[in-house]
N, C-alpha and C. Protein backbone atom coordinates (compact mmCIF):
# COMPACT_ATOMS: atom_id res chain seq x y z
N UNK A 1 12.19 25.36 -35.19
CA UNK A 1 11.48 24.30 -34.50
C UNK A 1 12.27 23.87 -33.28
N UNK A 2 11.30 23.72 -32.20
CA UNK A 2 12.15 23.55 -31.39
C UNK A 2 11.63 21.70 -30.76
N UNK A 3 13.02 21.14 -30.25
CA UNK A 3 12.89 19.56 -30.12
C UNK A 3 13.21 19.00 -28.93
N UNK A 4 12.18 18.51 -27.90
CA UNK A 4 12.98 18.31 -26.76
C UNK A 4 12.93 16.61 -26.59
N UNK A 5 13.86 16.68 -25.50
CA UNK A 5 14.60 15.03 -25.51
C UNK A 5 13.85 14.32 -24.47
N UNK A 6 12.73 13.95 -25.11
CA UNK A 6 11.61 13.55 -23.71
C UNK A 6 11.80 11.84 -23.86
N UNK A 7 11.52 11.09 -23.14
CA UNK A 7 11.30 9.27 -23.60
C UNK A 7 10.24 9.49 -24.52
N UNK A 8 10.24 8.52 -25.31
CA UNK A 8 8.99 8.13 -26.53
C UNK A 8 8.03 7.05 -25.36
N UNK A 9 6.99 7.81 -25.11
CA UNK A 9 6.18 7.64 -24.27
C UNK A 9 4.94 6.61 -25.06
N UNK A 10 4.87 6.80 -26.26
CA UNK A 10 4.08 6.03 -27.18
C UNK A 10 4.31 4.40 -27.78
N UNK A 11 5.66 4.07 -27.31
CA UNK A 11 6.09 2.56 -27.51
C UNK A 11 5.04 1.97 -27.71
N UNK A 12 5.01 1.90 -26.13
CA UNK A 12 3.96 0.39 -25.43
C UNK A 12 3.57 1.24 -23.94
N UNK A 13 2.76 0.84 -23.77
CA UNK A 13 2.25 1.16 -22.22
C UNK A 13 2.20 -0.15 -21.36
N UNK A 14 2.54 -0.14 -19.92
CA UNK A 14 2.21 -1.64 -19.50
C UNK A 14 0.65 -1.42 -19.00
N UNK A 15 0.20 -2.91 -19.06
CA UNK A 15 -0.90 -2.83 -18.03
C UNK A 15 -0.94 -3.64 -16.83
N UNK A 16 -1.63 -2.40 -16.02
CA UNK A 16 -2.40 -3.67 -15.17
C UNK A 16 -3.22 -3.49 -14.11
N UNK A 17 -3.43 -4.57 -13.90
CA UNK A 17 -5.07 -5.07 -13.91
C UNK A 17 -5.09 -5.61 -12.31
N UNK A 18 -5.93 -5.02 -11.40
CA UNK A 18 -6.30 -5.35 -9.79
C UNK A 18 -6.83 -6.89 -9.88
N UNK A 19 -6.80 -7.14 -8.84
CA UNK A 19 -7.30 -8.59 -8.34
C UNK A 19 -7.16 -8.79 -6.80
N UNK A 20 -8.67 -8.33 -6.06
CA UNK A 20 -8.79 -8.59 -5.55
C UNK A 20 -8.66 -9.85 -4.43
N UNK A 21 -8.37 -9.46 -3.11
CA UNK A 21 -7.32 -10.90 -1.99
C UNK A 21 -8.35 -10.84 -1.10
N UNK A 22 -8.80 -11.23 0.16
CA UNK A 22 -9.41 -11.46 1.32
C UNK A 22 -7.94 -11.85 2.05
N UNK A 23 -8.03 -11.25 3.66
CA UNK A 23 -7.75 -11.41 4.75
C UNK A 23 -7.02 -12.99 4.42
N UNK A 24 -7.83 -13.73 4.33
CA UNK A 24 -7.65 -15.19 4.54
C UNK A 24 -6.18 -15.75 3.34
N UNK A 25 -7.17 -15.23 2.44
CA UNK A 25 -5.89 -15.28 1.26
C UNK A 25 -4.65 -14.71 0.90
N UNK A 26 -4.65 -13.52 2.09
CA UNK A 26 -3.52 -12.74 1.70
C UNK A 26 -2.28 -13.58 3.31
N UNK A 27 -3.10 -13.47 4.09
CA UNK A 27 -2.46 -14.50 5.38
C UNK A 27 -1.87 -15.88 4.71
N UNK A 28 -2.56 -16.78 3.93
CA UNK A 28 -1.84 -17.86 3.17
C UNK A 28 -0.92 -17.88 2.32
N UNK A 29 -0.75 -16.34 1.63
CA UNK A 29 -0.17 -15.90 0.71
C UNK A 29 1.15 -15.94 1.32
N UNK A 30 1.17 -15.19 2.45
CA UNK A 30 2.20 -14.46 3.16
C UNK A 30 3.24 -15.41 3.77
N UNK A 31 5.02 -15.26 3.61
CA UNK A 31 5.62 -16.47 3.97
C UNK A 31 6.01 -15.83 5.10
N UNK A 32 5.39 -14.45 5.41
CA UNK A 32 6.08 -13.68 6.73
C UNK A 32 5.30 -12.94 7.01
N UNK A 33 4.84 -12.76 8.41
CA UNK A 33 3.58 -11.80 8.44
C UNK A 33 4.14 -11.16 10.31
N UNK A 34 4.41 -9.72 9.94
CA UNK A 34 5.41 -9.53 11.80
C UNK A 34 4.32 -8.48 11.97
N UNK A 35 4.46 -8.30 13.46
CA UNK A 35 3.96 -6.69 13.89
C UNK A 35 4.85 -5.88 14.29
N UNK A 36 4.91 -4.17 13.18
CA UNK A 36 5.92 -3.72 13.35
C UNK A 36 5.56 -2.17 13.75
N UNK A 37 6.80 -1.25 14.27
CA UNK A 37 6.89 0.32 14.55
C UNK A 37 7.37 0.73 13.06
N UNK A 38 7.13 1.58 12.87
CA UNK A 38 7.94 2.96 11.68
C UNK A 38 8.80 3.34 11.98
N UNK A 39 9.55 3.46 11.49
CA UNK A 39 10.86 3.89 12.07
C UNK A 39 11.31 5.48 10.92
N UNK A 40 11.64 4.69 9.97
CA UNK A 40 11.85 6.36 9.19
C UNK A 40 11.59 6.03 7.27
N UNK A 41 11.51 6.65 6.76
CA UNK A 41 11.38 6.51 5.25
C UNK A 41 12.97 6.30 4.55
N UNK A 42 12.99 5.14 3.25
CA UNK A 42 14.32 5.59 2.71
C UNK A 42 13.80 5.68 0.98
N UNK A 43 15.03 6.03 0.59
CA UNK A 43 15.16 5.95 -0.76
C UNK A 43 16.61 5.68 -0.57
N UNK A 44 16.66 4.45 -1.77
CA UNK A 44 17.35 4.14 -2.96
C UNK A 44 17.66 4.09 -4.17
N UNK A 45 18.38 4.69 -5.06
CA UNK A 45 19.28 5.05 -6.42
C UNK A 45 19.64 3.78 -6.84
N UNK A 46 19.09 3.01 -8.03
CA UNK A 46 19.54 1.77 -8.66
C UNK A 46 19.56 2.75 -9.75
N UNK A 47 21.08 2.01 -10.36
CA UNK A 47 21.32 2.56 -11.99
C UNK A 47 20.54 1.63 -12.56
N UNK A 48 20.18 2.34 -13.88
CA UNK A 48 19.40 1.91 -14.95
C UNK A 48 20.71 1.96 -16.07
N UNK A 49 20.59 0.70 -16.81
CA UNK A 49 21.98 0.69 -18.15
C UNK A 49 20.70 0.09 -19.18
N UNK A 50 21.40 0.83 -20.39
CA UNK A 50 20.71 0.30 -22.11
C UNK A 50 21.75 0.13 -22.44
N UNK A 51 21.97 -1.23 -22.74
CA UNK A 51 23.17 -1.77 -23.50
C UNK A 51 22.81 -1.95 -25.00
N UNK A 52 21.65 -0.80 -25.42
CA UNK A 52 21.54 -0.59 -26.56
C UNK A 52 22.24 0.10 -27.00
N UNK A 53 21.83 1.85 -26.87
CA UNK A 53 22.98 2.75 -26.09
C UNK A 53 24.30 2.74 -26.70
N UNK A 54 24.38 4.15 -27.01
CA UNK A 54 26.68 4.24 -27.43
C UNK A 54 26.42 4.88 -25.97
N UNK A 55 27.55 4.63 -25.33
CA UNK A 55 28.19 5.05 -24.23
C UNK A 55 28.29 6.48 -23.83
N UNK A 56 28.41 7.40 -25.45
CA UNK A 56 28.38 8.77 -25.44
C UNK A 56 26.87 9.43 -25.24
N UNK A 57 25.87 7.97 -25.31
CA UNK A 57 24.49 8.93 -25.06
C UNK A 57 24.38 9.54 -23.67
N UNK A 58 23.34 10.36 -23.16
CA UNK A 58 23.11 10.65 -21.96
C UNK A 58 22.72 9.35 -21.51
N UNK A 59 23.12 10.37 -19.80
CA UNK A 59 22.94 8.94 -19.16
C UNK A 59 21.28 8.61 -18.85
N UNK A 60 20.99 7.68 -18.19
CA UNK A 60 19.80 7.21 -18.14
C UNK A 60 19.36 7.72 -16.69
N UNK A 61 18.46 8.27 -16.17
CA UNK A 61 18.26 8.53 -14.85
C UNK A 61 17.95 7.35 -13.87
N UNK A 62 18.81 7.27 -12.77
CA UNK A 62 18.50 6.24 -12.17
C UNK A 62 17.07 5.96 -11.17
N UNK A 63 16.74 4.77 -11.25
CA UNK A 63 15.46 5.09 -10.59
C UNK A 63 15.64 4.57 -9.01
N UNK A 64 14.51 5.39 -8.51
CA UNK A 64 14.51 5.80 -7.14
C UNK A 64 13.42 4.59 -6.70
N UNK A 65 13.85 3.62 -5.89
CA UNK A 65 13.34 2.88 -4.84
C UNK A 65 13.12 3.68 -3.52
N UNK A 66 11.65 3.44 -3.31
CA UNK A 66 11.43 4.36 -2.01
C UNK A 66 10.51 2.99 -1.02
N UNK A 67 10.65 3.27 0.10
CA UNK A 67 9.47 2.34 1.20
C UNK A 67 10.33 2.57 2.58
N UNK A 68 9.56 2.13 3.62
CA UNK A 68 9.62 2.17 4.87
C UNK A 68 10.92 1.26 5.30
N UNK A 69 11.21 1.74 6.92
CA UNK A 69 12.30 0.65 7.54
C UNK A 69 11.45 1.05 8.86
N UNK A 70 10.92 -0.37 9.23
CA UNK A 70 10.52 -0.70 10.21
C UNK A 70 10.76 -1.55 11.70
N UNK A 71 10.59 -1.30 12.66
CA UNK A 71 11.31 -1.87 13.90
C UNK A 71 10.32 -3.26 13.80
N UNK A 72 10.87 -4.37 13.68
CA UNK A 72 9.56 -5.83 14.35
C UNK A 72 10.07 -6.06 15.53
N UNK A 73 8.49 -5.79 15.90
CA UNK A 73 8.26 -6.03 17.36
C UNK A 73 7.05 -7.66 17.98
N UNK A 74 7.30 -8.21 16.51
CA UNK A 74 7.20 -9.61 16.71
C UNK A 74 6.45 -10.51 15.55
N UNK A 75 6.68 -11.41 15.38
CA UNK A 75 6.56 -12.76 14.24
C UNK A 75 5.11 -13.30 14.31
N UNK A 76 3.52 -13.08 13.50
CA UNK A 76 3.09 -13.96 13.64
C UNK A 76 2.92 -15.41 12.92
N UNK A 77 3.64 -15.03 11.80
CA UNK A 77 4.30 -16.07 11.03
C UNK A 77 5.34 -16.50 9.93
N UNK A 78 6.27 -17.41 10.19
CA UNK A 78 7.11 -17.28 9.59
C UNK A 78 7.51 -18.71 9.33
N UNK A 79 6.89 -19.00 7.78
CA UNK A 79 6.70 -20.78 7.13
C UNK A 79 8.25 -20.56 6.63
N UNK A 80 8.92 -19.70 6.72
CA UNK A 80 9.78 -20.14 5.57
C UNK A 80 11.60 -19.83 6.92
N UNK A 81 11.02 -19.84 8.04
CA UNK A 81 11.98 -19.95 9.13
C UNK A 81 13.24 -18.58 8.52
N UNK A 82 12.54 -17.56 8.63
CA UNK A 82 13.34 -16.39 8.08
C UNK A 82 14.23 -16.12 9.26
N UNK A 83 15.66 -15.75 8.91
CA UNK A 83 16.46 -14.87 10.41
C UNK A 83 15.72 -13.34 10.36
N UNK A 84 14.36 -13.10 11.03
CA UNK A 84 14.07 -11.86 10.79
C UNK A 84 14.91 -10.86 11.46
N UNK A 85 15.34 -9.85 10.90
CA UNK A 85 16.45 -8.94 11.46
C UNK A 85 15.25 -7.64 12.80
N UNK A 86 16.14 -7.00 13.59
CA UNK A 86 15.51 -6.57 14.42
C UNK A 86 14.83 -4.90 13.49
N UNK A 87 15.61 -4.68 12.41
CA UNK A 87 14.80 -3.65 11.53
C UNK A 87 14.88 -4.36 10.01
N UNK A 88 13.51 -3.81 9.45
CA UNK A 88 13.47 -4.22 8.01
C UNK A 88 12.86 -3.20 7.03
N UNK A 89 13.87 -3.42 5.87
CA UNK A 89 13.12 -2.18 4.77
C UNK A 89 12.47 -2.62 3.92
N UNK A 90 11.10 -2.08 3.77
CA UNK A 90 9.87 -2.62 3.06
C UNK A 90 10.12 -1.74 2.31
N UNK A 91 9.85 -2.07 0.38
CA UNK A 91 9.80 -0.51 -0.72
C UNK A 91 8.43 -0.59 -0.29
N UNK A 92 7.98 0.41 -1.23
CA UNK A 92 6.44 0.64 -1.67
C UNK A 92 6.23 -0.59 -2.64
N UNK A 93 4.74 -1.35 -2.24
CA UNK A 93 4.53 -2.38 -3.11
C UNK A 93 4.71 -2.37 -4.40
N UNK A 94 4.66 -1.43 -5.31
CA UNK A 94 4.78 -1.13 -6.81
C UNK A 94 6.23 -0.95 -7.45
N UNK A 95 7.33 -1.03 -6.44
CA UNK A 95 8.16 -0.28 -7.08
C UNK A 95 9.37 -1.34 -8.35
N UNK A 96 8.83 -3.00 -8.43
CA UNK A 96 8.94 -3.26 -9.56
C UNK A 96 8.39 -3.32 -10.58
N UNK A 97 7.13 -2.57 -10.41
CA UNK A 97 6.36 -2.33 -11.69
C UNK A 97 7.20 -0.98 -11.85
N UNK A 98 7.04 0.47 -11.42
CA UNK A 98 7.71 1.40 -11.52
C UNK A 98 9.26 0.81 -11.71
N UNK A 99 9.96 0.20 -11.35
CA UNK A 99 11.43 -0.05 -12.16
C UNK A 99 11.10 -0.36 -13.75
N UNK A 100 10.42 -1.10 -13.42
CA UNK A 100 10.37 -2.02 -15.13
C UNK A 100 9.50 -0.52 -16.43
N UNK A 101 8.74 -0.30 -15.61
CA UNK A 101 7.84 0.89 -16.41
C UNK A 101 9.32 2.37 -16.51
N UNK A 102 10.16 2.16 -15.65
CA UNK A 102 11.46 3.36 -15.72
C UNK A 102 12.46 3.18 -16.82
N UNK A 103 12.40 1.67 -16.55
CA UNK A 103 12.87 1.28 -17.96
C UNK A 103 12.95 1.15 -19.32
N UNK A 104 11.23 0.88 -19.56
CA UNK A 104 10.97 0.81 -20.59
C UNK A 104 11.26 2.62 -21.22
N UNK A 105 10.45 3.50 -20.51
CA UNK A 105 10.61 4.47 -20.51
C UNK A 105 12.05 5.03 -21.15
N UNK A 106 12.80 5.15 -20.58
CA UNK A 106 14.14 5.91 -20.59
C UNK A 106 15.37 4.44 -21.12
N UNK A 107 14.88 3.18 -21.31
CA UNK A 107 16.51 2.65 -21.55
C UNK A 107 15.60 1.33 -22.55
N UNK A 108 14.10 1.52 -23.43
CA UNK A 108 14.13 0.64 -24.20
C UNK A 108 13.59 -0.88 -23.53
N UNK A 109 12.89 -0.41 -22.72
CA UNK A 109 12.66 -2.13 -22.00
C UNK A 109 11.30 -2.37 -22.09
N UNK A 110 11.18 -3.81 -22.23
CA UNK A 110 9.89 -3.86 -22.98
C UNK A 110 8.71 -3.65 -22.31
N UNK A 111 7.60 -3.89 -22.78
CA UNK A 111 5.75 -3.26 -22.28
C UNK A 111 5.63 -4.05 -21.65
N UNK A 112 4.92 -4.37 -20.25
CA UNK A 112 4.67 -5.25 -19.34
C UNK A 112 3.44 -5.33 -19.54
N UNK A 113 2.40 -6.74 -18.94
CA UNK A 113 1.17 -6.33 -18.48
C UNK A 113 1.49 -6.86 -17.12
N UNK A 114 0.72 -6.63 -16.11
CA UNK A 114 0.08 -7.14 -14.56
C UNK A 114 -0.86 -7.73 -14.12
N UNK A 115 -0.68 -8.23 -13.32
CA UNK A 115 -1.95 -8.42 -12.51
C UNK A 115 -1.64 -8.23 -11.27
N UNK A 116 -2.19 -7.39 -10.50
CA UNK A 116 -1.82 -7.05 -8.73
C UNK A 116 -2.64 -7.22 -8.09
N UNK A 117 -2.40 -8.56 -7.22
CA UNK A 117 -3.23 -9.22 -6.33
C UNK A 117 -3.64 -7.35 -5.05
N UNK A 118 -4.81 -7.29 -4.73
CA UNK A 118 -4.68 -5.93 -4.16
C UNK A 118 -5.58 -6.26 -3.22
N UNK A 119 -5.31 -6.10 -1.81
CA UNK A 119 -5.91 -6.05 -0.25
C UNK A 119 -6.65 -4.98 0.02
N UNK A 120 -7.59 -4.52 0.84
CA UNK A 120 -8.30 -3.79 1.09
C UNK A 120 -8.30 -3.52 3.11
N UNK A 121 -7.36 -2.37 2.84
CA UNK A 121 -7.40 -2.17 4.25
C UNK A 121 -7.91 -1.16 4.74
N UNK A 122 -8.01 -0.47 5.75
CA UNK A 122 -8.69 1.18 6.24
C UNK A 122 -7.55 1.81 6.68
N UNK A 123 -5.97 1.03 6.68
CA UNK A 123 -4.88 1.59 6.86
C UNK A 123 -4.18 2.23 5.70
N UNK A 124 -4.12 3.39 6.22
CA UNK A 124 -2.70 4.19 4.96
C UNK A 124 -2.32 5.71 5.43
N UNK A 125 -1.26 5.40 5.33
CA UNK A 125 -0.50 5.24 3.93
C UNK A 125 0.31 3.91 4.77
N UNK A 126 1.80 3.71 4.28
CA UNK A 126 2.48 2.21 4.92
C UNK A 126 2.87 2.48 5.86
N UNK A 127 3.62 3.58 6.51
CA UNK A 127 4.00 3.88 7.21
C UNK A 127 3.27 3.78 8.33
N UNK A 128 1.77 3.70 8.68
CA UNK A 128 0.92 3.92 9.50
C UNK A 128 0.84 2.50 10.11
N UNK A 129 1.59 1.61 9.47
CA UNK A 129 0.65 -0.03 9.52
C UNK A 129 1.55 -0.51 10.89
N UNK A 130 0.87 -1.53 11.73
CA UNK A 130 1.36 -2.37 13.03
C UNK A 130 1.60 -3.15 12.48
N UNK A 131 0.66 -4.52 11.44
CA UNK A 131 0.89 -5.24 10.87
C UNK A 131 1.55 -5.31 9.50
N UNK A 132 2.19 -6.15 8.51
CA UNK A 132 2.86 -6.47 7.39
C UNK A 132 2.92 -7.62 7.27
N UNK A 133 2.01 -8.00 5.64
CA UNK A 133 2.30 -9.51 5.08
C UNK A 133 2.98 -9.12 3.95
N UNK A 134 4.18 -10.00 4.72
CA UNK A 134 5.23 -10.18 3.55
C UNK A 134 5.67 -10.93 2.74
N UNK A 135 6.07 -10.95 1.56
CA UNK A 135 6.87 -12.13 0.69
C UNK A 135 8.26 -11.87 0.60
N UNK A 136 9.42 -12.61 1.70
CA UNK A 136 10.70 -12.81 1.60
C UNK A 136 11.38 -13.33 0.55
N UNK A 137 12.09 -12.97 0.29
CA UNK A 137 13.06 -13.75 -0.97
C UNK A 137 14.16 -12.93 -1.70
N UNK A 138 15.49 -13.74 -1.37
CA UNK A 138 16.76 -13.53 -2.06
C UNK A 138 16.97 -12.06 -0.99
N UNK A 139 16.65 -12.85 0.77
CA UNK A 139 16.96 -11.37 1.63
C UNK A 139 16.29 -9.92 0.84
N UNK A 140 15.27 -9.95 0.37
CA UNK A 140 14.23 -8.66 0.60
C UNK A 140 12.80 -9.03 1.12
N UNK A 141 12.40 -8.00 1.73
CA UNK A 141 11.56 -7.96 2.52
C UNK A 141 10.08 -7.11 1.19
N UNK A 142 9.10 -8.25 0.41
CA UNK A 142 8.33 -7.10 -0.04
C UNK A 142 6.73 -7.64 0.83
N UNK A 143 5.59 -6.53 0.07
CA UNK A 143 4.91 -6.47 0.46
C UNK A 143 4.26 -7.90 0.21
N UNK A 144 3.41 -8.88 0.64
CA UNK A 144 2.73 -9.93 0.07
C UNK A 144 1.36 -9.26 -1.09
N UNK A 145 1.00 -7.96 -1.39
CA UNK A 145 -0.11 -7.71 -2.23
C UNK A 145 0.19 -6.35 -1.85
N UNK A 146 -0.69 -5.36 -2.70
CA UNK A 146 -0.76 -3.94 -2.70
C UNK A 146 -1.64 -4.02 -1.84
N UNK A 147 -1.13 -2.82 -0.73
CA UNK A 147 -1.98 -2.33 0.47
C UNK A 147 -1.54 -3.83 1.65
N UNK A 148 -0.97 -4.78 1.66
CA UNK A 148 -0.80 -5.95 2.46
C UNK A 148 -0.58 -5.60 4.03
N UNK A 149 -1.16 -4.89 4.73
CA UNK A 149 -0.74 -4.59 5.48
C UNK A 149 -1.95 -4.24 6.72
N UNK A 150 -2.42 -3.86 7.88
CA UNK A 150 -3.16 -3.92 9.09
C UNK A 150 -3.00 -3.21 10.24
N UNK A 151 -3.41 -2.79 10.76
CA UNK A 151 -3.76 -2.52 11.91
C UNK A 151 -3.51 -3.15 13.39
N UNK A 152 -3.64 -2.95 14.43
CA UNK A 152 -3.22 -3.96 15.55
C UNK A 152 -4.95 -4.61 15.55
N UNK A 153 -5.75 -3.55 15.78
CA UNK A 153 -6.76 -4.41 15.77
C UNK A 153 -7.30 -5.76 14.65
N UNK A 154 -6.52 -6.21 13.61
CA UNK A 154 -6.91 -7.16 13.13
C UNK A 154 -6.07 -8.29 13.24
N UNK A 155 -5.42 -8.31 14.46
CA UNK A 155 -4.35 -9.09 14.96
C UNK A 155 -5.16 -10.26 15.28
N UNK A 156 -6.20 -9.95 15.90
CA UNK A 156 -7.01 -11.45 16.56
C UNK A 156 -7.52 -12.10 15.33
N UNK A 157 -7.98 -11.57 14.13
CA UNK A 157 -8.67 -12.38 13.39
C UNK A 157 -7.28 -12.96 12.46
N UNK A 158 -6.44 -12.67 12.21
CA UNK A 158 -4.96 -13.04 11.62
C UNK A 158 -4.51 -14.34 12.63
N UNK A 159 -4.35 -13.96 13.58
CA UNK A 159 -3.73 -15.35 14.57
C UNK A 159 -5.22 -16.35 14.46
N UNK A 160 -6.46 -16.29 14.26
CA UNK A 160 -7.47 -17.27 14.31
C UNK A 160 -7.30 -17.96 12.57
N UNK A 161 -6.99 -16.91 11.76
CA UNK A 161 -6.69 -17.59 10.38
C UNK A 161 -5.51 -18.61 10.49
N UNK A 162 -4.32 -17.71 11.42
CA UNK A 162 -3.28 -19.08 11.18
C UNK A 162 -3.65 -20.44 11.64
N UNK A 163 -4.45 -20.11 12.92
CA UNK A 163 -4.61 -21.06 13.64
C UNK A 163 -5.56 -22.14 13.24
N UNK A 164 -6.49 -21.70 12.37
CA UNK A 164 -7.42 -22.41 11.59
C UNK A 164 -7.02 -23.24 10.88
C-alpha cells in the first residue's frame, strides 16, 4: 500500500460568501483611494509555524503573498491623512483568506467562514487598474473589496461621490 503525505483536506473547509458594493459604497468604504501606474509584480514568502508540531516534523511550506507595486500618481482621497509613499505594494485582495485557508491546510488552523464585500468592475486583472480603493492599516496598503479598483474613466463619477 502505498501512502502519501498530502494535508487532510477533509477537516473543515472555509466559506465564503460574495456581497455585493456599489461605486458609492465602496468610495465610503475606502480610507484611501489614489490614481496609480503598474510598475511590476511581487511575491512574498511568510513562514507558516504549527506550534502543534515536534520540531522534527517537516517543515510547513511557506505561503506565497503575491500583488502589484504601483507608482501613485495622485490622492483622490485620503480621510485617514496617510504619508502615501511615492510606490505602493498592493497583494491580491484574497491573500488573507488564502493565508488563513494555507494554514488550516498544512499547520492545523482553524475553518473560516467569509463574507467578501465584492465590486464590479470591467477592469482586470489588477495590474491593469489607474484607480485603487484602499484600506490602510498598520502601514499596508490592501484592497478596500475584491476587484476595488477602476479605470481613469470613472475618475469623474468618484471625485462627484466624494464631493457629494
Amino acid at each position: 500500500m502505498i501512502t502519501f503525505n498530502k494535508p487532510n483536506l477533509t477537516k473543515g473547509m472555509s466559506i465564503i460568501q460574495s456581497s455585493e458594493i456599489s461605486l458609492s459604497e465602496l468610495v465610503k468604504e475606502s480610507n484611501l483611494i489614489v490614481k496609480v501606474k503598474f510598475v511590476e509584480l511581487f511575491k512574498e514568502s511568510l513562514p507558516v509555524f504549527d506550534r502543534s508540531k515536534d520540531q522534527n516534523d517537516k517543515p510547513i511550506p511557506p505561503f506565497i503573498k503575491k500583488g502589484c507595486i504601483f507608482q501613485v500618481l495622485g490622492v483622490l482621497k485620503n480621510t485617514a491623512r496617510i504619508e502615501v509613499p511615492e510606490k505602493i505594494q498592493v497583494p491580491n485582495e484574497n491573500w488573507r483568506r488564502s493565508q488563513s485557508q494555507h494554514k488550516e491546510t498544512y499547520a492545523g488552523g482553524p475553518s473560516k467562514s467569509y463574507n467578501v464585500p465584492t465590486y464590479t468592475t470591467e477592469v482586470s486583472p489588477l495590474k491593469k487598474a489607474a484607480i485603487l480603493f484602499l484600506h490602510h492599516f498598520q502601514g499596508m496598503f490592501d484592497l478596500a473589496a475584491k476587484n476595488a479598483f477602476e479605470d481613469l474613466a470613472a475618475e469623474e463619477k468618484i471625485t462627484m461621490l466624494l464631493e457629494g
